[in-house]
N, C-alpha and C. Protein backbone atom coordinates (compact mmCIF):
# COMPACT_ATOMS: atom_id res chain seq x y z
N UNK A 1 0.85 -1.17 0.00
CA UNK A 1 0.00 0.00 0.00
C UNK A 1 0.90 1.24 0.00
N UNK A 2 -0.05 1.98 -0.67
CA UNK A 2 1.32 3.31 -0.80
C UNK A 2 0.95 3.87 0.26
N UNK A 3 1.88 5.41 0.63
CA UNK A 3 1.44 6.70 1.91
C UNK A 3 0.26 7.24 1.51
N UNK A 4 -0.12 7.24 0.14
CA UNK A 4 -1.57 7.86 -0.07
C UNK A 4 -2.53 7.12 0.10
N UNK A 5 -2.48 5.91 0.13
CA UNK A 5 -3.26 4.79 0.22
C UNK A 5 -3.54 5.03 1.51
N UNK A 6 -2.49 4.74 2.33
CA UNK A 6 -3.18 4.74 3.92
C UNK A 6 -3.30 6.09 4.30
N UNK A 7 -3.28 7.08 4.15
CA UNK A 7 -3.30 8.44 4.41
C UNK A 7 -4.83 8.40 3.79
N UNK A 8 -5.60 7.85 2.72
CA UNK A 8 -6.92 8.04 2.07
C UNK A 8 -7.94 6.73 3.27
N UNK A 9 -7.09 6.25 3.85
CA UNK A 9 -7.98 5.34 4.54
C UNK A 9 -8.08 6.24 5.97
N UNK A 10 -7.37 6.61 6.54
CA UNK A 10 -7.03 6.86 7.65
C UNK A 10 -7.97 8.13 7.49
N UNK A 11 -8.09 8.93 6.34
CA UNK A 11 -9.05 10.22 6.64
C UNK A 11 -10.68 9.59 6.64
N UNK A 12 -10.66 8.66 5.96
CA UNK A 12 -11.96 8.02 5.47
C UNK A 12 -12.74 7.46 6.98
N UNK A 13 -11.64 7.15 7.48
CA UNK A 13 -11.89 6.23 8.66
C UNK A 13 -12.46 7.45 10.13
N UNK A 14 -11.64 8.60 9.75
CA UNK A 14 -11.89 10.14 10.56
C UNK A 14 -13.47 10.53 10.20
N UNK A 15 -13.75 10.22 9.07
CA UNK A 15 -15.25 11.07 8.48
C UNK A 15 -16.16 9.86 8.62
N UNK A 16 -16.34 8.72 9.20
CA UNK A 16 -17.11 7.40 9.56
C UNK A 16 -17.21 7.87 10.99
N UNK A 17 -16.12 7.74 11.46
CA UNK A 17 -16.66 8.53 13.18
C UNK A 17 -16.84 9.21 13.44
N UNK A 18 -16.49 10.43 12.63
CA UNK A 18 -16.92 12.06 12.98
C UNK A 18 -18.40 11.63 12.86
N UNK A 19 -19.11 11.04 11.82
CA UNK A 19 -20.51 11.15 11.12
C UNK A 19 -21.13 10.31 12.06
N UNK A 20 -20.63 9.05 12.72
CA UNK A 20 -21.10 8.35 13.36
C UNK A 20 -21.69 9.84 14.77
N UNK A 21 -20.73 10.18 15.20
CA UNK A 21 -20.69 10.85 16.36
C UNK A 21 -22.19 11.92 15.88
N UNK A 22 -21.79 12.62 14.67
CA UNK A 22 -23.29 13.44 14.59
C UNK A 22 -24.05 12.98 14.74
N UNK A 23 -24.52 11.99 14.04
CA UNK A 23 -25.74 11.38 13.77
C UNK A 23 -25.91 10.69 15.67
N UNK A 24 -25.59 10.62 15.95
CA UNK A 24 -25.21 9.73 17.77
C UNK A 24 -26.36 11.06 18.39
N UNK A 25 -25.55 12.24 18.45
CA UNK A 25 -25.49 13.81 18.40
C UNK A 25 -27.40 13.72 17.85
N UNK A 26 -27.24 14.03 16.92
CA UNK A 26 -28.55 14.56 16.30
C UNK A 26 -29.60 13.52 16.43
N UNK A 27 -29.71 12.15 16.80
CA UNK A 27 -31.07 11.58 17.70
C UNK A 27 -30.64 12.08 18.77
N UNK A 28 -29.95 11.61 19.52
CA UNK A 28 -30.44 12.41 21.29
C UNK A 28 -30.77 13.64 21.44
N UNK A 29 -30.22 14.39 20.44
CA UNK A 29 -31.63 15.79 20.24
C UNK A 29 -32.72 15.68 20.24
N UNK A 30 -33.06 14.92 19.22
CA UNK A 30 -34.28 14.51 19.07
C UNK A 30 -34.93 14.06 19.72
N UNK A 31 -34.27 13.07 20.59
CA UNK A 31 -35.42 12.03 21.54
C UNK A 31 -35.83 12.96 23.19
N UNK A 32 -34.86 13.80 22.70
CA UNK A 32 -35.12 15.04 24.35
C UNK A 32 -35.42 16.29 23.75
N UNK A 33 -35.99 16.68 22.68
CA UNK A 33 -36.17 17.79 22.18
C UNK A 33 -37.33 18.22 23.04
N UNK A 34 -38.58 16.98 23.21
CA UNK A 34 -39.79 17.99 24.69
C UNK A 34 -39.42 18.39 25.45
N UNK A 35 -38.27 17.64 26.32
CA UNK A 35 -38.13 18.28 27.63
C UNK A 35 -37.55 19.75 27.50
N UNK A 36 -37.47 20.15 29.09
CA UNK A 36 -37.54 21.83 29.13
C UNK A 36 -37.13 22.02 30.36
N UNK A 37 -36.13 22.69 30.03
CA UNK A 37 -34.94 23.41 31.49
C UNK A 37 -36.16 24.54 32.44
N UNK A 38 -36.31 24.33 33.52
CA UNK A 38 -36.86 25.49 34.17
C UNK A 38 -36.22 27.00 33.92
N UNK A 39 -36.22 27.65 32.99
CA UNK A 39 -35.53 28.92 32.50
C UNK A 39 -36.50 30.16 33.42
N UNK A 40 -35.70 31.03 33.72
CA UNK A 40 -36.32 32.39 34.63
C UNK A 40 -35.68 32.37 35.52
N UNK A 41 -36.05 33.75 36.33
CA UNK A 41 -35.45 34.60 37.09
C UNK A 41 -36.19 33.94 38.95
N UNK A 42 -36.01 33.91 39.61
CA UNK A 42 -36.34 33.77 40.27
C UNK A 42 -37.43 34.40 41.33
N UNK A 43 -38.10 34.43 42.03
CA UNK A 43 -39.55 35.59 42.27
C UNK A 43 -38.59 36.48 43.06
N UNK A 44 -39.51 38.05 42.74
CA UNK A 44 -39.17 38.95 43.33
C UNK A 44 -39.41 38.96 44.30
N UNK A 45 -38.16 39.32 45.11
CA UNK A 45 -37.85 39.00 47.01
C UNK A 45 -37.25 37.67 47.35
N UNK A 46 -37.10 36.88 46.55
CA UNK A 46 -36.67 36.25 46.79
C UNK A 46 -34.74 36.15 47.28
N UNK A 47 -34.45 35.83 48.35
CA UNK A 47 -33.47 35.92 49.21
C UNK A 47 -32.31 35.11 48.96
N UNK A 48 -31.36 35.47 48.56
CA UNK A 48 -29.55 34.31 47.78
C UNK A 48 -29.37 34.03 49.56
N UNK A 49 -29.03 32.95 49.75
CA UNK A 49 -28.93 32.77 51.06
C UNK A 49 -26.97 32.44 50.95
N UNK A 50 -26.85 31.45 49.95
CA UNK A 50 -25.42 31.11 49.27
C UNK A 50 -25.16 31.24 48.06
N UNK A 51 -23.70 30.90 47.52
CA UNK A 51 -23.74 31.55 46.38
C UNK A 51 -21.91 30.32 45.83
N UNK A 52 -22.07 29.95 45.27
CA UNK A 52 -21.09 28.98 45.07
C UNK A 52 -20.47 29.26 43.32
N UNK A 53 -19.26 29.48 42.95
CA UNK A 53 -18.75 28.58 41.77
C UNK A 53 -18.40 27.93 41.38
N UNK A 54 -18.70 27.40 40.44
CA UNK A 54 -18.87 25.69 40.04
C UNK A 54 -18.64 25.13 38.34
N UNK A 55 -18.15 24.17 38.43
CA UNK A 55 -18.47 23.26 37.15
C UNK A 55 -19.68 22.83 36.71
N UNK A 56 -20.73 23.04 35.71
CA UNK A 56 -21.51 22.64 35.13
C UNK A 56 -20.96 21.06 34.50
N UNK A 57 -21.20 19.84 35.09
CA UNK A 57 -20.52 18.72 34.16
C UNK A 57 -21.81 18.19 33.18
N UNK A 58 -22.90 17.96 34.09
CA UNK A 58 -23.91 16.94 32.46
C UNK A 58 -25.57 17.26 33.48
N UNK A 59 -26.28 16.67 32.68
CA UNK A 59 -27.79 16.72 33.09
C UNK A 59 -27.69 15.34 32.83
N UNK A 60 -28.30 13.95 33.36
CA UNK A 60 -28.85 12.69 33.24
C UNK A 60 -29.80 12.18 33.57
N UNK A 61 -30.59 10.72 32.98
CA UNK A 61 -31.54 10.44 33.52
C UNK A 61 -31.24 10.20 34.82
N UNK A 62 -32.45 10.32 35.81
CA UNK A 62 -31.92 9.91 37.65
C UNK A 62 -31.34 8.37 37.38
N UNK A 63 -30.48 8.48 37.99
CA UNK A 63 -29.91 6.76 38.47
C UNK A 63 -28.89 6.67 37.09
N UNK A 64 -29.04 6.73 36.23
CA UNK A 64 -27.97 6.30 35.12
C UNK A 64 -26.75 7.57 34.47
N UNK A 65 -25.94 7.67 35.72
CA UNK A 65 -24.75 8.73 35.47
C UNK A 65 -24.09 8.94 33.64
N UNK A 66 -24.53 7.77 33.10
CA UNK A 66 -23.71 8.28 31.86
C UNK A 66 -24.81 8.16 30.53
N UNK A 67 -26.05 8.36 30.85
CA UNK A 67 -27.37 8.66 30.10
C UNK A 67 -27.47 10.25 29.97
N UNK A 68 -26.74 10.85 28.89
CA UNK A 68 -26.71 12.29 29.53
C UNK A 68 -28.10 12.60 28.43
N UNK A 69 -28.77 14.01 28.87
CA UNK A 69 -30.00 14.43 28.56
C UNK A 69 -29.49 15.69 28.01
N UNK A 70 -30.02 15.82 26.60
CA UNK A 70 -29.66 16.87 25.36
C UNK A 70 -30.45 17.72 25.88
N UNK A 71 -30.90 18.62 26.52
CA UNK A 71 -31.95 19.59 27.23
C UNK A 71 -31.19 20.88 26.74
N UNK A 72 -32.16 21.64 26.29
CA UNK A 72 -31.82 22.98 25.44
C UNK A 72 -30.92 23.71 27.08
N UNK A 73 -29.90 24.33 26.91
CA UNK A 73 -29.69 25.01 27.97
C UNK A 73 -28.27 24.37 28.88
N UNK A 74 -28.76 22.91 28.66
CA UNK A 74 -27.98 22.29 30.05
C UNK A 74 -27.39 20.56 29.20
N UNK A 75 -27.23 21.05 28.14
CA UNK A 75 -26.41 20.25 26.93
C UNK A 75 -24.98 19.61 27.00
N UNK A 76 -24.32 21.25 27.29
CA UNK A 76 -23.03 20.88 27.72
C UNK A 76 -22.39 21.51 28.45
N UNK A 77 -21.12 21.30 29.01
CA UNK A 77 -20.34 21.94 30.07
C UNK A 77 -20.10 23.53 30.09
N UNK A 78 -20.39 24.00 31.37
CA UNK A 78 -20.14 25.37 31.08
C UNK A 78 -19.60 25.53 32.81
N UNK A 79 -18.80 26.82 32.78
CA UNK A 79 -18.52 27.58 34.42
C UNK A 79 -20.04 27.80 34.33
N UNK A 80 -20.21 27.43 35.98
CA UNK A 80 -21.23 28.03 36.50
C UNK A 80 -21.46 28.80 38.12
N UNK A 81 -22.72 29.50 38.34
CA UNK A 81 -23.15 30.28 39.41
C UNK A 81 -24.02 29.63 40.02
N UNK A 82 -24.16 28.78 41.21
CA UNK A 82 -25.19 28.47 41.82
C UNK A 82 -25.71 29.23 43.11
N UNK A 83 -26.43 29.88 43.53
CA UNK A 83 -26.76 30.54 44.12
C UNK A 83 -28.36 29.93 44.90
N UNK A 84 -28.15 29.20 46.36
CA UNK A 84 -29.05 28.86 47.17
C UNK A 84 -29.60 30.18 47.27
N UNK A 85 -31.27 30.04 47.20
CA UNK A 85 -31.65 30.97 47.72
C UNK A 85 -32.68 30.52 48.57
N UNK A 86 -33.75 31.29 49.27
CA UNK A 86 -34.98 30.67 50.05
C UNK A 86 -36.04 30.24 48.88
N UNK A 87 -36.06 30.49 47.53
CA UNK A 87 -37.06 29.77 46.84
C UNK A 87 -36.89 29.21 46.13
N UNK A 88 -35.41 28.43 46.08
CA UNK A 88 -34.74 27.20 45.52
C UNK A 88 -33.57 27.59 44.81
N UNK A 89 -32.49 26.50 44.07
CA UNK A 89 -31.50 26.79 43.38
C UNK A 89 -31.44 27.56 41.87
N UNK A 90 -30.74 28.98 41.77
CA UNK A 90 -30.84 29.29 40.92
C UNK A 90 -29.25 28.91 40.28
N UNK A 91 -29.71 28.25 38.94
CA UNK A 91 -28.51 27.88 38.46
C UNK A 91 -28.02 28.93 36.82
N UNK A 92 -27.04 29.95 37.04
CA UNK A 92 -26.06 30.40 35.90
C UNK A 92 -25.51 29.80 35.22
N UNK A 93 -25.48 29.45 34.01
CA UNK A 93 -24.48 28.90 33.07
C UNK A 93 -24.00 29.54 32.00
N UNK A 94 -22.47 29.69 32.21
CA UNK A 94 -22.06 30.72 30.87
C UNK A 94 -22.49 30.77 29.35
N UNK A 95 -23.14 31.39 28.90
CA UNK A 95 -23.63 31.64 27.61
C UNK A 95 -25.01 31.08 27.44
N UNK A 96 -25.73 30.88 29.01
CA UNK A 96 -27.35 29.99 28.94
C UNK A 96 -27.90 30.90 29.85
N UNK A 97 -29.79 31.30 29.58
CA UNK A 97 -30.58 31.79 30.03
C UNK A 97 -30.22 31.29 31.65
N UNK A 98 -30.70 31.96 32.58
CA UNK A 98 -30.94 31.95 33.96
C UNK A 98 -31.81 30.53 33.95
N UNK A 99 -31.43 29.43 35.12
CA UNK A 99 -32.38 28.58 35.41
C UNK A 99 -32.95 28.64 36.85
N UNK A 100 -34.14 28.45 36.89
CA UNK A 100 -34.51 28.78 38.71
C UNK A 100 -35.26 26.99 38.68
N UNK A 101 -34.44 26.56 39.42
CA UNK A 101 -35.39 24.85 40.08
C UNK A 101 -35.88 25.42 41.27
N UNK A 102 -37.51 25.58 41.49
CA UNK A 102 -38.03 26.09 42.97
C UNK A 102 -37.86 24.85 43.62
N UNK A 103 -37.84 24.93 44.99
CA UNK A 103 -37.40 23.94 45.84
C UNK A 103 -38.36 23.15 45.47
N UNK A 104 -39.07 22.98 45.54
CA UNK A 104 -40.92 22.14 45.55
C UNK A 104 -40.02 21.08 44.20
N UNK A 105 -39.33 21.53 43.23
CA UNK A 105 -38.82 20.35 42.14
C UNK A 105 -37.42 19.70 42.21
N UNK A 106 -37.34 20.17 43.48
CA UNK A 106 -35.96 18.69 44.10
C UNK A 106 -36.26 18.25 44.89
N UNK A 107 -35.74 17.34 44.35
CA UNK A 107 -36.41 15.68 44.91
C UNK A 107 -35.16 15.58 46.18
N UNK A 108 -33.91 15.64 45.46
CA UNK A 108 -32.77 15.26 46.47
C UNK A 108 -31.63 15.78 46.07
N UNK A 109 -30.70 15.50 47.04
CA UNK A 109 -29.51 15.91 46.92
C UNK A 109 -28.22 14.90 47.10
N UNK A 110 -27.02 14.90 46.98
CA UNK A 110 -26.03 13.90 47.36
C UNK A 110 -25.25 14.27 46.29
N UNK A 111 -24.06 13.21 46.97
CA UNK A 111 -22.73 13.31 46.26
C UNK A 111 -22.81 12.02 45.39
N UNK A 112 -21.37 12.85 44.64
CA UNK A 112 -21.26 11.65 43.34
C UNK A 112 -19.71 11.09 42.97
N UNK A 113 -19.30 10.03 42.39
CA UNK A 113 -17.89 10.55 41.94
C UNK A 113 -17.75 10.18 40.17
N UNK A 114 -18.65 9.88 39.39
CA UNK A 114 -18.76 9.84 38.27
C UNK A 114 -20.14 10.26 37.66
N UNK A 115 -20.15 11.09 36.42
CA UNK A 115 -21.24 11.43 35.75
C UNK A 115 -20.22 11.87 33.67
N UNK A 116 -21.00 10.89 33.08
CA UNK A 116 -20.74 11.02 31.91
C UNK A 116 -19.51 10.64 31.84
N UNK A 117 -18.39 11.69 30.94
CA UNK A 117 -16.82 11.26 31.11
C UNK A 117 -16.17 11.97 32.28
N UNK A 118 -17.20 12.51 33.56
CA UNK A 118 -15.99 13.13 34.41
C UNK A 118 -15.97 12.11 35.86
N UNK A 119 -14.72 11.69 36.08
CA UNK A 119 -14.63 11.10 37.23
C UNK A 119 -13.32 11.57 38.28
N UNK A 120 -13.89 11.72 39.37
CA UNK A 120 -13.22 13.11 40.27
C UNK A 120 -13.21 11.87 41.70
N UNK A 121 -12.54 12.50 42.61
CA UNK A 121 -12.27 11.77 44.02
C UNK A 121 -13.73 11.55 44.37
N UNK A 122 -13.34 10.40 45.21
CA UNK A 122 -14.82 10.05 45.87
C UNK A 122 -15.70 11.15 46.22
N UNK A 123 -16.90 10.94 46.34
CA UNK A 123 -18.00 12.29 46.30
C UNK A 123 -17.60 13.71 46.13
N UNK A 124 -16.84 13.75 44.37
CA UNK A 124 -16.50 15.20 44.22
C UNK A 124 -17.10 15.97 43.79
N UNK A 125 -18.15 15.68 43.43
CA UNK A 125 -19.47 16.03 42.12
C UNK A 125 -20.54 15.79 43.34
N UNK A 126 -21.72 17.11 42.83
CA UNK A 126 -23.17 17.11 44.05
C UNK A 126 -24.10 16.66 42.69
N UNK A 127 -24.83 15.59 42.96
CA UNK A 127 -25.86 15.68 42.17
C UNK A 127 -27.06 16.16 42.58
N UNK A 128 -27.42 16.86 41.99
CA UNK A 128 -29.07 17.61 42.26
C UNK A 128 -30.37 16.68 41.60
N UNK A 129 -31.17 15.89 42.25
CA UNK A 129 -32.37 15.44 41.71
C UNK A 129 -33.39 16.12 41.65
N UNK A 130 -34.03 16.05 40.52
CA UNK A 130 -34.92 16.99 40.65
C UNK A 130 -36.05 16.47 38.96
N UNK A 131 -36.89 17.53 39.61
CA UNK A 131 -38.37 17.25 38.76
C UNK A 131 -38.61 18.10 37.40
N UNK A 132 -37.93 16.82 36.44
CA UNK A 132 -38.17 17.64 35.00
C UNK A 132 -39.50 17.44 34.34
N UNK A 133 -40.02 16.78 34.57
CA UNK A 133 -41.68 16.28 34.29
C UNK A 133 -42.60 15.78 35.60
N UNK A 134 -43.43 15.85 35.39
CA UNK A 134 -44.16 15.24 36.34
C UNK A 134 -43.66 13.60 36.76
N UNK A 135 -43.53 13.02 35.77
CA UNK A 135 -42.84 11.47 35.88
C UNK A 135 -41.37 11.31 36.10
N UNK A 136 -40.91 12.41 35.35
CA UNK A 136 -39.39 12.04 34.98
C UNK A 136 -38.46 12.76 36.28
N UNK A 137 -37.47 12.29 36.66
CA UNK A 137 -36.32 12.71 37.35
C UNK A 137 -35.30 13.29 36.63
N UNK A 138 -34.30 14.21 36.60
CA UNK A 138 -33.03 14.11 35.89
C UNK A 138 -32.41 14.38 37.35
N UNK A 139 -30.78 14.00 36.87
CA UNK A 139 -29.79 14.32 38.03
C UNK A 139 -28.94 15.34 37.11
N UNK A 140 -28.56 16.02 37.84
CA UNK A 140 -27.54 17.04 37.37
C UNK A 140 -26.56 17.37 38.68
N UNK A 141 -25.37 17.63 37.53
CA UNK A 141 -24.04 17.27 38.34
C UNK A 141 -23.18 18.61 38.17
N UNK A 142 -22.60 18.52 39.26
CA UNK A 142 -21.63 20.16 39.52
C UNK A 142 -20.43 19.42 40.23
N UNK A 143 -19.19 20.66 39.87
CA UNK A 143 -18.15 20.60 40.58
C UNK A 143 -17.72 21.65 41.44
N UNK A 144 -17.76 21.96 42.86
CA UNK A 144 -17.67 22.93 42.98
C UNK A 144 -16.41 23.54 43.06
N UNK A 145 -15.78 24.84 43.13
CA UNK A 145 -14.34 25.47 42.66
C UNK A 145 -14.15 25.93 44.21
N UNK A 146 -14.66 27.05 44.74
CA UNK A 146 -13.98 27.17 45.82
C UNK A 146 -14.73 26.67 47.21
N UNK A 147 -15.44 25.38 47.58
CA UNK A 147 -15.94 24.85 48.45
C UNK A 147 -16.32 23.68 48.12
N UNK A 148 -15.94 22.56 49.23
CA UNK A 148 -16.25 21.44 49.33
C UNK A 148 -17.88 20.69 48.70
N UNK A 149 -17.97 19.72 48.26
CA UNK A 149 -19.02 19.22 47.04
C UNK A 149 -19.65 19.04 48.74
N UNK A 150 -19.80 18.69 49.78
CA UNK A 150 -20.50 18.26 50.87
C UNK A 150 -20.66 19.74 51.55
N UNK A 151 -20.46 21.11 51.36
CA UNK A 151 -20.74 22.16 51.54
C UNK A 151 -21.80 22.44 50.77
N UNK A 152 -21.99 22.46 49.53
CA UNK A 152 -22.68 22.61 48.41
C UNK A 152 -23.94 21.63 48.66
N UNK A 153 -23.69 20.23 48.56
CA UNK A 153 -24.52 19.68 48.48
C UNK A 153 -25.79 20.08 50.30
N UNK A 154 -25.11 20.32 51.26
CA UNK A 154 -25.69 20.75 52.51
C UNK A 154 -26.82 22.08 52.51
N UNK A 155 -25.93 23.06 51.86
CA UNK A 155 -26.54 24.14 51.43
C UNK A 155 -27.45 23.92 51.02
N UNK A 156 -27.67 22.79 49.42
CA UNK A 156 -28.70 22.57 48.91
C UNK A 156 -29.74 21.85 49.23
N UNK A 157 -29.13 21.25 50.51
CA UNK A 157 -30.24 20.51 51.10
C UNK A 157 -31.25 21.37 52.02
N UNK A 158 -31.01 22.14 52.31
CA UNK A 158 -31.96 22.66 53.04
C UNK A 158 -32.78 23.30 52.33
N UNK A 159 -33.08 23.40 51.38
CA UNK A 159 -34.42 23.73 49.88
C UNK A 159 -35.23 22.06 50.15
N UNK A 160 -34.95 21.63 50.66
CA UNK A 160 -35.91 20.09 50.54
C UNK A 160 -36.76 19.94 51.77
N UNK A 161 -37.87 19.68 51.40
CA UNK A 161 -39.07 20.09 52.26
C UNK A 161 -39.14 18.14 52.85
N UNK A 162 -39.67 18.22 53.96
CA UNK A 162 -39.85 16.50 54.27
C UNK A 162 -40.74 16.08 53.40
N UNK A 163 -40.22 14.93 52.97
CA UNK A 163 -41.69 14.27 52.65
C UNK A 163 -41.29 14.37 50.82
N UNK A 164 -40.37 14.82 49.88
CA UNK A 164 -40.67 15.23 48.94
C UNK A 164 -38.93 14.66 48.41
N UNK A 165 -38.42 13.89 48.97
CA UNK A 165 -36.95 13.07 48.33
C UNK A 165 -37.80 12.10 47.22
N UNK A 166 -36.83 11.92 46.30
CA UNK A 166 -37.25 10.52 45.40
C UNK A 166 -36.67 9.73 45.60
């Protein structure tokens, strides 16, 4: 085989997985195109009690860390602002609308140490459960930058009313 020979395979072989990867890409759009990020501001008066920066890592179905959920907004990794307040977590993500989860749509809270491709020291990642449909759960996962993932995740626990964990 000549250098062009394998140099014509080797690109051929680049544009089979690139295409594979879109097409991978463009159904899981599709199959999560209903769902819908809680987008808005949070109610007026409402009180930042904490205020954390963080890694945005993935959105997933609850329970299956590497099922990630194409959700307009919360797609892919971004720095983020989480900010506990008294009428639940408002979550910032660089270059994404404001998200407000009112407490009443988390289910739970806890640590993690894998979600998608990120895997960090034992419980380094907080996952947030919470209510994307009436039926459905997603977990969504953070890293936090300057405070402990069991700071974060504490904070966020106190938005959880008894009676209302999944």
């Amino acid at each position: 085989m000549t250098r062009e020979g394998a140099v014509a395979i080797l690109i051929a072989a680049a544009v089979v997985i690139l295409g594979a990867l879109a097409i991978g890409w463009w159904l899981r759009t599709r199959r999560d195109r209903g769902l819908r990020a809680p987008f808005g501001e949070p109610p007026v008066g409402a009180v930042a009690q904490h205020w954390f920066p963080a890694l945005y890592v993935a959105t997933t179905r609850h329970d299956e860390p590497l099922e990630r959920l194409a959700i307009k907004g919360l797609a892919f990794r971004a720095k983020a602002e989480l900010i506990v307040a008294d009428s639940g977590l408002v979550i910032d993500l660089a270059g994404q609308p404001r998200i407000h989860l009112p407490a009443e749509r988390i289910a739970s809270v806890g640590q993690s140490t894998v979600a998608i491709d990120r895997v960090v020291e034992k419980h380094g990642l907080v996952r947030v459960t919470w209510r994307l449909e009436d039926t459905m759960l997603a977990d969504s996962y953070f890293r936090p930058q300057d405070a402990s993932a069991r700071a974060l995740a504490d904070a966020i626990a106190t938005l959880i009313t008894t009676g209302t964990d999944a």
